[in-house]
N, C-alpha and C. Protein backbone atom coordinates (compact mmCIF):
# COMPACT_ATOMS: atom_id res chain seq x y z
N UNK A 1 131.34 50.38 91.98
CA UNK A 1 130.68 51.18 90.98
C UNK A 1 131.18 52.62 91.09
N UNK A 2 131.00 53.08 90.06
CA UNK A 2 131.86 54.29 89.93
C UNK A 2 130.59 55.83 90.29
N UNK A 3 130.80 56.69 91.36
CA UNK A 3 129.56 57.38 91.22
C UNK A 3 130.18 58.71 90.03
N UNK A 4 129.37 58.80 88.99
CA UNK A 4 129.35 59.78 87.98
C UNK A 4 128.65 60.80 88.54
N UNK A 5 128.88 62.36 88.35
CA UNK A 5 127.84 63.16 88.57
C UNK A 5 128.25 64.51 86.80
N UNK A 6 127.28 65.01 86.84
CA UNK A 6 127.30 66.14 85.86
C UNK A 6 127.06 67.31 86.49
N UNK A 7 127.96 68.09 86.65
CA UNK A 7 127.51 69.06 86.87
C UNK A 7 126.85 70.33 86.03
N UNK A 8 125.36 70.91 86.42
CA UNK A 8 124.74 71.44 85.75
C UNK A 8 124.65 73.13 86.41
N UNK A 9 124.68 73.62 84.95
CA UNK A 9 125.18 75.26 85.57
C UNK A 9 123.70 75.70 85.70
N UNK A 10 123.12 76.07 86.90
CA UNK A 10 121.80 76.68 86.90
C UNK A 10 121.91 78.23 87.05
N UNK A 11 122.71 78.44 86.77
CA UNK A 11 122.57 79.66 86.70
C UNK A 11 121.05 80.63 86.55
N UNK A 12 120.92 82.05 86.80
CA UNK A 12 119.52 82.71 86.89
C UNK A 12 119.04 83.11 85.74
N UNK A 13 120.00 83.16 84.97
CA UNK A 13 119.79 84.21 83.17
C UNK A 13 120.00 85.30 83.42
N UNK A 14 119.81 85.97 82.75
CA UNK A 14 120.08 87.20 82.56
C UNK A 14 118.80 88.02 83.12
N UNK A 15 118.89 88.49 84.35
CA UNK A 15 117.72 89.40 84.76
C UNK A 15 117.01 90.49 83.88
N UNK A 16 117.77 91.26 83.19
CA UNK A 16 117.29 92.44 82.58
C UNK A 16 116.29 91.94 81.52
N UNK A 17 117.10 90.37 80.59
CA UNK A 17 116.49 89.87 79.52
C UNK A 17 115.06 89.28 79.66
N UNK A 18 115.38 88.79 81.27
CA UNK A 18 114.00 88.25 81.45
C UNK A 18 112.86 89.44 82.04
N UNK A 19 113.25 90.38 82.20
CA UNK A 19 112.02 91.33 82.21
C UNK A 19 111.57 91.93 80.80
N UNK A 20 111.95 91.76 79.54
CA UNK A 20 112.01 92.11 78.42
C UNK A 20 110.41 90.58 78.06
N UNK A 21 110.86 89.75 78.66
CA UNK A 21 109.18 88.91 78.58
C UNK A 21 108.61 88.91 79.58
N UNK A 22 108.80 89.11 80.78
CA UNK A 22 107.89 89.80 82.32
C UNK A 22 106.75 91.24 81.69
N UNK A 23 107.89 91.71 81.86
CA UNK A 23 107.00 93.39 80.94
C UNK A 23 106.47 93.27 79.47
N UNK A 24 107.34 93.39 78.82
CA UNK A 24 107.19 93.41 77.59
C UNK A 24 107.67 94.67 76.89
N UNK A 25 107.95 94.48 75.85
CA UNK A 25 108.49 95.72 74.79
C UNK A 25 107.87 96.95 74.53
N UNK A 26 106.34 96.60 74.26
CA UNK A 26 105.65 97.47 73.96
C UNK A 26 105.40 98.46 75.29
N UNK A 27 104.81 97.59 76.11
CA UNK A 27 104.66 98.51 77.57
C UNK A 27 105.73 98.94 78.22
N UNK A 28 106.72 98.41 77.70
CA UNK A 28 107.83 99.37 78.40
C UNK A 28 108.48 100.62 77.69
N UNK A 29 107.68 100.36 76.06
CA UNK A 29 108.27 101.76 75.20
C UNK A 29 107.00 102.88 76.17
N UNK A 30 105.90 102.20 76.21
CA UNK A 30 104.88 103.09 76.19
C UNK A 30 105.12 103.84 77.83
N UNK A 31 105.51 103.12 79.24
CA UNK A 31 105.68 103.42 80.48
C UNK A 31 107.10 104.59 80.29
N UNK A 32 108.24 104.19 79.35
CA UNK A 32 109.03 105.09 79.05
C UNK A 32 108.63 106.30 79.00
N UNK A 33 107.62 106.48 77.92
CA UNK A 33 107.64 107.37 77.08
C UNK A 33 107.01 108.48 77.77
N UNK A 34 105.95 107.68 78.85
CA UNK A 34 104.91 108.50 79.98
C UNK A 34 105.91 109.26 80.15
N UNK A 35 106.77 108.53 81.00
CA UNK A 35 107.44 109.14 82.27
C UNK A 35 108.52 110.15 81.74
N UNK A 36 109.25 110.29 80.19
CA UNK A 36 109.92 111.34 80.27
C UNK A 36 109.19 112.64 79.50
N UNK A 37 107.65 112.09 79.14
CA UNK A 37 106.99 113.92 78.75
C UNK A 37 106.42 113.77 79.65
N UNK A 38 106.40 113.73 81.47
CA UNK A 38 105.74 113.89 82.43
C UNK A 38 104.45 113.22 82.67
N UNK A 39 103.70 112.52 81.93
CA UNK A 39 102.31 112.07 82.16
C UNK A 39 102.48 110.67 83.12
N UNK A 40 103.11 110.46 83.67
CA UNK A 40 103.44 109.27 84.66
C UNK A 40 104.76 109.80 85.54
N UNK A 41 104.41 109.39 86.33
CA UNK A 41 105.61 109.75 87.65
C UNK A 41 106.33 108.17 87.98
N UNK A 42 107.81 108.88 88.27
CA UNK A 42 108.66 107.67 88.17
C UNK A 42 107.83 106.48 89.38
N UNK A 43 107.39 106.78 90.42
CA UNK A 43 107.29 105.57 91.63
C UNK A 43 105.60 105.05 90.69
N UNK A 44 105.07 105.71 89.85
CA UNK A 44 103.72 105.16 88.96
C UNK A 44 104.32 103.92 88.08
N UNK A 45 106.20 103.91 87.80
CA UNK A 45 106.16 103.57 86.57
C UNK A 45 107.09 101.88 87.11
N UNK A 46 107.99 102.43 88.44
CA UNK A 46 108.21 101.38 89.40
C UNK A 46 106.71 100.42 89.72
N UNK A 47 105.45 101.10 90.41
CA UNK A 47 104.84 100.33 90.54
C UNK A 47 104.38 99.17 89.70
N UNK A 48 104.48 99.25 88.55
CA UNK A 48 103.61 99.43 86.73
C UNK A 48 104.75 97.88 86.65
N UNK A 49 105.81 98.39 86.61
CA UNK A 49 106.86 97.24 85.98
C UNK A 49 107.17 96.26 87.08
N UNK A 50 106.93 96.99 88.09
CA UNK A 50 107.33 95.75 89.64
C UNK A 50 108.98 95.58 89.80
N UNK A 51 109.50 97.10 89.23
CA UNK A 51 111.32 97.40 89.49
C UNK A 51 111.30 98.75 90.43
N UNK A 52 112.85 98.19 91.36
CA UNK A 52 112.79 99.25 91.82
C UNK A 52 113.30 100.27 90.92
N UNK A 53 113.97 101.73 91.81
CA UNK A 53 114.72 102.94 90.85
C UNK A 53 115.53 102.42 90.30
N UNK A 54 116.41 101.47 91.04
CA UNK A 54 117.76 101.68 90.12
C UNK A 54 117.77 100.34 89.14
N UNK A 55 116.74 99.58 89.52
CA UNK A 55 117.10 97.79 88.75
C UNK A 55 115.66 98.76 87.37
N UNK A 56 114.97 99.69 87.10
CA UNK A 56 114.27 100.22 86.18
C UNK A 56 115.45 101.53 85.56
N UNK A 57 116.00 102.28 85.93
CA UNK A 57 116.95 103.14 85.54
C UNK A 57 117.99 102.48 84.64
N UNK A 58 118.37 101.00 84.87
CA UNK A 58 119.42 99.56 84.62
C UNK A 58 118.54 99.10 83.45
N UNK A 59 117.27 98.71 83.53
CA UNK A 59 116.33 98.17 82.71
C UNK A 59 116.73 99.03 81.24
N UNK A 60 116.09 100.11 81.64
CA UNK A 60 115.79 101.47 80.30
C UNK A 60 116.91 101.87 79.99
N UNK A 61 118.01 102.03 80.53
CA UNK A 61 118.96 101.94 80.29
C UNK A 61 119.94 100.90 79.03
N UNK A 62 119.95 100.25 79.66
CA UNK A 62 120.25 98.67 78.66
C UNK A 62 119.50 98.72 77.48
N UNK A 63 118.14 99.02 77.31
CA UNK A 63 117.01 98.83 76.60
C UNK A 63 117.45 99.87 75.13
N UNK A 64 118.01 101.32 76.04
CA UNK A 64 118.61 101.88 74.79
C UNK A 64 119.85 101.79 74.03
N UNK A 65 120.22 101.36 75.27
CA UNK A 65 121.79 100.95 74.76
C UNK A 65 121.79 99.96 73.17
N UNK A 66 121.02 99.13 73.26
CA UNK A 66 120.33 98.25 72.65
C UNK A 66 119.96 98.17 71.34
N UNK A 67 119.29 99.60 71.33
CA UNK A 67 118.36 100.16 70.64
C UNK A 67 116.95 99.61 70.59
N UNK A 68 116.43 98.97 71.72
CA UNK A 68 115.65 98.08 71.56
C UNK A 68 114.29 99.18 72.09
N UNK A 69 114.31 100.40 72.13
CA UNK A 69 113.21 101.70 72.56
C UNK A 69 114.25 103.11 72.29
């Protein structure tokens, strides 16, 4: 008998995309928006989203690139 296998790509997805439904759109325009007229401090806004500096700097980043905030 012949053994067949398939190989299946499990790959992780796309991290950034999947915090876009972790967080969400809205709360991440609104945690943005704190933090650059000062009413939230960046480690308030890390805590908030559950990213560190640079994987949230990467996030918001992308996000405008985007135009998606």
């Amino acid at each position: 008998m012949n053994d067949v296998r398939l190989k299946v790509d499990l790959g992780g997805g796309d991290y950034y995309a999947n915090q876009n439904l972790r967080i969400g759109k809205l709360f991440t325009s609104v945690i943005v928006k704190a933090v650059s007229e000062g009413k939230l401090l960046y480690s308030e806004a890390f805590k908030l989203t559950g990213l560190s500096g640079k994987s949230f700097n990467q996030y918001i980043n992308r996000l405008k690139e985007r135009g998606q905030i």
